[in-house]
Protein backbone atom coordinates (compact mmCIF):
# COMPACT_ATOMS: atom_id res chain seq x y z
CA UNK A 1 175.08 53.26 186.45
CA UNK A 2 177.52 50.86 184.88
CA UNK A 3 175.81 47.38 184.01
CA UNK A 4 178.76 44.16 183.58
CA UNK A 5 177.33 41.17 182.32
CA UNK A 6 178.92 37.78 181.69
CA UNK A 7 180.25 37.36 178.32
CA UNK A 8 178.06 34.25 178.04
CA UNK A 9 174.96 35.72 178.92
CA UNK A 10 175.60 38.70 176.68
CA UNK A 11 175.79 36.58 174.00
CA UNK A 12 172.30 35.40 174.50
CA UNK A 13 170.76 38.62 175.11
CA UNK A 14 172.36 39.88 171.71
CA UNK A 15 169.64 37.09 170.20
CA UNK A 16 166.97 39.05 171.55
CA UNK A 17 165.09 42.35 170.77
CA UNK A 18 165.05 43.91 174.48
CA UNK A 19 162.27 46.40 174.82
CA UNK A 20 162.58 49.94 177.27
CA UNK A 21 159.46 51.28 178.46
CA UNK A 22 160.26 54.41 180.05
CA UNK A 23 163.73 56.72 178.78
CA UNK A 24 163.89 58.42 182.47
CA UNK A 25 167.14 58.30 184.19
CA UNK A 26 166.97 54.34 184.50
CA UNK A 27 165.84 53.24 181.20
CA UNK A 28 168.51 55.43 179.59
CA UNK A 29 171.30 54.22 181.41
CA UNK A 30 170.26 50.38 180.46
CA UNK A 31 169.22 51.37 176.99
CA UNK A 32 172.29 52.89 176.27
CA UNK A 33 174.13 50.09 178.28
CA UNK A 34 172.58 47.74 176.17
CA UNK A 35 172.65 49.09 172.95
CA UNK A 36 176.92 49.60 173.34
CA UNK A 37 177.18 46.32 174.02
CA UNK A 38 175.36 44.86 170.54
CA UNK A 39 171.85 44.79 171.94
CA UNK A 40 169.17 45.21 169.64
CA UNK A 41 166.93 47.36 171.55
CA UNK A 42 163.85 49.23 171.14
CA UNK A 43 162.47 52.49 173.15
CA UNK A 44 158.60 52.59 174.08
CA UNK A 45 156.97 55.78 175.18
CA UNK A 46 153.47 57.54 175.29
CA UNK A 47 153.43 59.45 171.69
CA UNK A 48 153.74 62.89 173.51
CA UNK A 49 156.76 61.79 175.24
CA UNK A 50 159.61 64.78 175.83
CA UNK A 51 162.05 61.94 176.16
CA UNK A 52 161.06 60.74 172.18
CA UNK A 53 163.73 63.53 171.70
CA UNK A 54 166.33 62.61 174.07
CA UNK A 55 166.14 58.94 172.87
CA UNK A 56 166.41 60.19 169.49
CA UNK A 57 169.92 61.89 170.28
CA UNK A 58 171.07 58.93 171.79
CA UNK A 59 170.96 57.61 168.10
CA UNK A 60 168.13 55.10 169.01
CA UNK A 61 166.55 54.37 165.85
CA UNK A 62 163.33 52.11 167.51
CA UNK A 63 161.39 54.28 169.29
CA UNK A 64 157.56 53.85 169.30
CA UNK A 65 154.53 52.94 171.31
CA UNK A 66 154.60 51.40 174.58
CA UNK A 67 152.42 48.19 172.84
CA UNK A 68 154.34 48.62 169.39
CA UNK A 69 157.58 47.59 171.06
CA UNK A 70 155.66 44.98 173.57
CA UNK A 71 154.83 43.21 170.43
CA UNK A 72 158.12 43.21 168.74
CA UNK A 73 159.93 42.39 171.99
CA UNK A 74 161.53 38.57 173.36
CA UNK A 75 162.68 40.62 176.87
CA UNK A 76 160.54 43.84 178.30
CA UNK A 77 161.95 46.00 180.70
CA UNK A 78 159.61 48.19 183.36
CA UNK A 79 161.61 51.54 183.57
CA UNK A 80 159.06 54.05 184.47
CA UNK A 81 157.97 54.79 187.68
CA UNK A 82 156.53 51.72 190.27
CA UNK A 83 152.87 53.74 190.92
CA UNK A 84 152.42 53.23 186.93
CA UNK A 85 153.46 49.32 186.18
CA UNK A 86 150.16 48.21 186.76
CA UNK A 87 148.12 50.60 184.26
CA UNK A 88 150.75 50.75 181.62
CA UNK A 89 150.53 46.42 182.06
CA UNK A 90 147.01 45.80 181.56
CA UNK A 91 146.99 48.70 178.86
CA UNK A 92 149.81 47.98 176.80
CA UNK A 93 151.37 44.84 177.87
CA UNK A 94 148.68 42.40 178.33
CA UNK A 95 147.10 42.49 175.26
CA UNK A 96 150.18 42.08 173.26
């Protein structure tokens, strides 16, 4: 998964802490995307999380709490499975 975006709009997202919920298949390939292009971004996952590690590798040096990084973040990205969204939402998004 390749992700091109306009030099213009990367320059506004590069003002921004982006938060990743989820470091599956999809919110790896963004994070990573992201990060190489000057992102600042930040990695939330449940504390028992096997993909802490993997993350960790990646040389991501934000990785926390699902509502740690919601209440850091300007932009949050949903990339964990759909079934989930709404628990993980009222849990850890809404009240942060």
């Amino acid at each position: 998964m390749r992700i091109y975006i306009h030099k213009m709009k990367l320059k506004l997202l590069k003002k921004r802490t982006i938060a990743i919920l989820g470091y599956g298949s999809q919110g790896r390939a963004l994070g990573l995307n992201l990060k190489d292009s000057g992102c600042n971004v930040i990695i939330g996952l449940p504390p028992k999380s096997k993909s802490r590690k993997i993350a960790r590798n990646d040389k991501f040096k934000n990785i926390t709490t699902v509502s740690k990084v919601v209440s850091r973040a300007d932009i949050i990205c949903f990339a964990f499975p759909d079934h989930l969204h709404g628990r993980v939402y009222d849990k850890d998004v809404a009240p942060n």
